[in-house]
Protein backbone atom coordinates (compact mmCIF):
# COMPACT_ATOMS: atom_id res chain seq x y z
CA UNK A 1 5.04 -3.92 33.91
CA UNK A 2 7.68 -6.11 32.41
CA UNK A 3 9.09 -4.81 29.09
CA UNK A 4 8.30 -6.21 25.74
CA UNK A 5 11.29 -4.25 24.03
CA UNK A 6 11.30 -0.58 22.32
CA UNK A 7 8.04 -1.42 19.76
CA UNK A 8 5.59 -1.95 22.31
CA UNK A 9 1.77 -1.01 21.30
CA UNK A 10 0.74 -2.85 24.35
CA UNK A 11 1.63 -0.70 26.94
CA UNK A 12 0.46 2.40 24.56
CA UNK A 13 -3.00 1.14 25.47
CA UNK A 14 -4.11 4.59 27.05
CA UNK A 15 -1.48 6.31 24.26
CA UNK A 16 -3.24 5.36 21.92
CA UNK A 17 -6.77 5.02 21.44
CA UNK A 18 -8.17 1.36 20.08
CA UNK A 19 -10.32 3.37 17.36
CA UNK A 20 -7.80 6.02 16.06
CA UNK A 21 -5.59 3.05 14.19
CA UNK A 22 -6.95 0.33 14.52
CA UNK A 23 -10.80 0.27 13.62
CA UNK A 24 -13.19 -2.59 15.38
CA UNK A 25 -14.65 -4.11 12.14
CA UNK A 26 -11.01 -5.55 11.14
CA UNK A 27 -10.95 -8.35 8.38
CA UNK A 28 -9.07 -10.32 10.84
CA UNK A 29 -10.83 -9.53 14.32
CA UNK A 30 -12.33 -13.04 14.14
CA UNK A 31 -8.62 -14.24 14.68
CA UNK A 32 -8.04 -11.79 18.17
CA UNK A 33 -5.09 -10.30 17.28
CA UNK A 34 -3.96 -7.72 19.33
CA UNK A 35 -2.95 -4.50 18.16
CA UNK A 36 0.89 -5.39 18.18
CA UNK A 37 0.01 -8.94 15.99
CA UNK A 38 -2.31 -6.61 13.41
CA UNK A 39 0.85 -4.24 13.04
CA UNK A 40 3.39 -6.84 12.30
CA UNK A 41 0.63 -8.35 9.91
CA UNK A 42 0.49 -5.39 8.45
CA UNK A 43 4.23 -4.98 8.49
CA UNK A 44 4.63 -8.30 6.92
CA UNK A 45 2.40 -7.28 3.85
CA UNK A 46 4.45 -4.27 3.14
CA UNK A 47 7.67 -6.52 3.11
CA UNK A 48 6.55 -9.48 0.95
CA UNK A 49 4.50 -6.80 -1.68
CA UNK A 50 8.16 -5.48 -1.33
CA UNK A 51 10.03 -7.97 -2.21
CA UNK A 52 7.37 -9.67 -4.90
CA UNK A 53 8.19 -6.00 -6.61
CA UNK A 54 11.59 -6.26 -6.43
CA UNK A 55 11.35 -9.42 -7.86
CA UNK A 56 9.62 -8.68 -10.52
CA UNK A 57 11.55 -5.82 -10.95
CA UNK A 58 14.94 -7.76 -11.57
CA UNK A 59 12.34 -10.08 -13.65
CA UNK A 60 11.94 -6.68 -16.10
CA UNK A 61 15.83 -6.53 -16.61
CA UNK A 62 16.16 -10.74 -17.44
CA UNK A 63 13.92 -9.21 -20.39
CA UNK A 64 10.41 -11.42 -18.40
CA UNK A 65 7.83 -8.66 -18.86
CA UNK A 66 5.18 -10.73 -18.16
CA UNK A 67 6.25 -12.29 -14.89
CA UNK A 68 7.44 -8.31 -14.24
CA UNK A 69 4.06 -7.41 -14.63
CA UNK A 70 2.14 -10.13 -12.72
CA UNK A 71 4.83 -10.30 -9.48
CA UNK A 72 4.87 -6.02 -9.55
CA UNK A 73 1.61 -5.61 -9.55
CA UNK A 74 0.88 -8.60 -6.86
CA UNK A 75 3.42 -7.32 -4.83
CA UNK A 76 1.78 -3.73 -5.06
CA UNK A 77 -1.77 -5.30 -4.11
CA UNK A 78 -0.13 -7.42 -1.10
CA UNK A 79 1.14 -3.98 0.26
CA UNK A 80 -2.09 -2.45 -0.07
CA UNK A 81 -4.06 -5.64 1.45
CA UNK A 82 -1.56 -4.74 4.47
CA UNK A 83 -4.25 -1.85 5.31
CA UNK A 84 -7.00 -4.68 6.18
CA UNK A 85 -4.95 -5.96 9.24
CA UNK A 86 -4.63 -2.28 10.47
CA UNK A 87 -8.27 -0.96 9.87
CA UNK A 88 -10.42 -4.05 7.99
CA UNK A 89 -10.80 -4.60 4.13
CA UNK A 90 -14.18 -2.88 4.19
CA UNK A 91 -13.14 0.26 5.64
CA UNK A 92 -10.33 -0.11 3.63
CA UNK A 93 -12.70 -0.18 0.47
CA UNK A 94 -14.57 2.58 1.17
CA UNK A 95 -11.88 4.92 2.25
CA UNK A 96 -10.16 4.39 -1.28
CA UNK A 97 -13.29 6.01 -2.38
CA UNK A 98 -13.67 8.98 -0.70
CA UNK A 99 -13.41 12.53 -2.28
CA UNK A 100 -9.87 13.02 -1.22
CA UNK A 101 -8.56 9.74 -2.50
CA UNK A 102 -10.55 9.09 -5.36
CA UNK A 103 -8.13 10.38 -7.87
CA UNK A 104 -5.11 8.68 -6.69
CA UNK A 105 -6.86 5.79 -6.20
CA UNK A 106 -8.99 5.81 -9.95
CA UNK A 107 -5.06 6.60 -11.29
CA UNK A 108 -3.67 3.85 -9.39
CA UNK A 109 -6.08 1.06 -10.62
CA UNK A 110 -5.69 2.43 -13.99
CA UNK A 111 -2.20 2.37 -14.01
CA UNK A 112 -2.65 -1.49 -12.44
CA UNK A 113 -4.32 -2.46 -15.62
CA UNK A 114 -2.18 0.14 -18.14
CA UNK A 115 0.83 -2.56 -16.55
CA UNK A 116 -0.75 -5.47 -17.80
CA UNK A 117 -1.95 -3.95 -21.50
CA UNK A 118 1.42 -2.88 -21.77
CA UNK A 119 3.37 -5.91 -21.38
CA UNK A 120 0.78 -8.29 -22.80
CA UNK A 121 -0.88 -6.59 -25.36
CA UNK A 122 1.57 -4.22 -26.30
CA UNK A 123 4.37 -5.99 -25.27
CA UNK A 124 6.07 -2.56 -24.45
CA UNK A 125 8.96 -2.81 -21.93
CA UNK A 126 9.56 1.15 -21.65
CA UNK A 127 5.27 1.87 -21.80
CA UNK A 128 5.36 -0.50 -18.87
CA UNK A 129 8.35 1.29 -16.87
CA UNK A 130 6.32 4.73 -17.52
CA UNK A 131 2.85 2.65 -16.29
CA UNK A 132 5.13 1.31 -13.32
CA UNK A 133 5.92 4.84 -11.98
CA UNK A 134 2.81 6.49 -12.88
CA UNK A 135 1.25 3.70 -10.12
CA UNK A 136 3.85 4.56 -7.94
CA UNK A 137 3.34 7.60 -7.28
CA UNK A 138 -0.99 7.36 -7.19
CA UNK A 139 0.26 4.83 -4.67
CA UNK A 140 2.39 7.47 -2.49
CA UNK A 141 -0.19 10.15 -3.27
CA UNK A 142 -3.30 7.81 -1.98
CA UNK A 143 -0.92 6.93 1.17
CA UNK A 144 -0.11 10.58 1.82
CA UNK A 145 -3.61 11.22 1.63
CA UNK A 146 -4.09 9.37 5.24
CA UNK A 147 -1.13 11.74 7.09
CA UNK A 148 -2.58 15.16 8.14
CA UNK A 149 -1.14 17.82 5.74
CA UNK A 150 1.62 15.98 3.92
CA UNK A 151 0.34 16.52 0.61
CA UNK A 152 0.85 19.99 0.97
CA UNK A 153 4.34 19.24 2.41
CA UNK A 154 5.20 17.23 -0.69
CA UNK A 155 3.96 19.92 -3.11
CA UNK A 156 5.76 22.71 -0.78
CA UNK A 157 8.89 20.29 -0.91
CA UNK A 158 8.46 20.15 -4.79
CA UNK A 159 7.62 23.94 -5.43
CA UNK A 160 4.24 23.29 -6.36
CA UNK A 161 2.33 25.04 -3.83
C-alpha cells in the first residue's frame, strides 16, 4: 500500500472502527467524504473559529466590543460546528444534552448570550472579558467531557479531587 504520509486514517481502516469516531448519520455523509476529508473538515473549523476569536480578540483591545463580541462568539460556534463533520449535527445536538454535559453545555450557552448583554447592553468591556472566560472554560469542560477520565485528571491536576 503506497503511503499517504504520517496522518493517514485510511490505512487505520481496521485501527479504527468506522462507528467509534466517526458516526454514520454525519451532516455531511451526503457529500462522501471519507474519514480523512471529515477530519480535516473538522480540523478546518477549529482553525477558522480560531482565528475569528483571535480576531475578535485583538478587536476587544482597538476598544470594538461589539465586533469582539460577534467575531468571538462566531468563532467559538464555528469550532463547535467542527463536531458535525466528525459525528453529524444531530448527534452532535443531542450529546450536548446528556446528563454529563448538560452543565457545561447550559453554562456555555449562557455565557454565549452573557457576551452579547455585556457588550451591547451593558456595554461592559471587563463583564465581557469575565463572560469570555467563563465560556471558555464550559467549552474545555464540555470537550473534556468526551475523553475517558480527564475530568478527573484536570481536577487531580488542579487539587480539586
Amino acid at each position: 500500500m503506497p503511503s499517504k504520509g504520517w496522518f493517514n486514517l485510511e490505512a487505520a481502516g481496521g485501527v479504527i472502527p468506522e462507528t467509534q469516531f466517526f458516526e454514520g448519520d454525519s451532516a455531511f455523509k451526503f457529500l462522501g467524504l471519507t474519514r480523512t476529508q471529515r477530519l480535516y473538515g473538522f480540523v478546518g473549523c477549529l482553525i477558522i473559529g480560531f482565528a475569528l476569536s483571535l480576531l475578535g480578540s485583538i478587536l476587544l483591545f482597538l476598544g470594538q466590543l461589539g465586533s469582539f463580541a460577534v467575531l468571538y462568539t462566531i468563532g467559538i460556534l464555528v469550532s463547535l460546528a467542527g463536531t458535525g463533520f466528525v459525528i453529524g449535527f444531530a448527534s452532535q445536538l443531542k450529546l450536548m444534552f446528556k446528563p454529563v454535559r448538560l452543565i457545561a453545555t447550559a453554562v456555555f450557552l449562557g455565557s454565549v448570550g452573557l457576551v452579547f448583554v455585556g457588550a451591547f447592553v451593558l456595554g461592559n468591556e471587563v463583564l465581557c472579558i469575565i463572560f469570555v472566560v467563563i465560556e471558555y472554560l464550559a467549552y474545555t469542560w464540555y470537550n473534556l467531557s468526551y475523553i475517558p477520565y480527564a475530568r478527573s485528571a484536570v481536577l487531580k491536576v488542579v487539587g480539586m479531587s
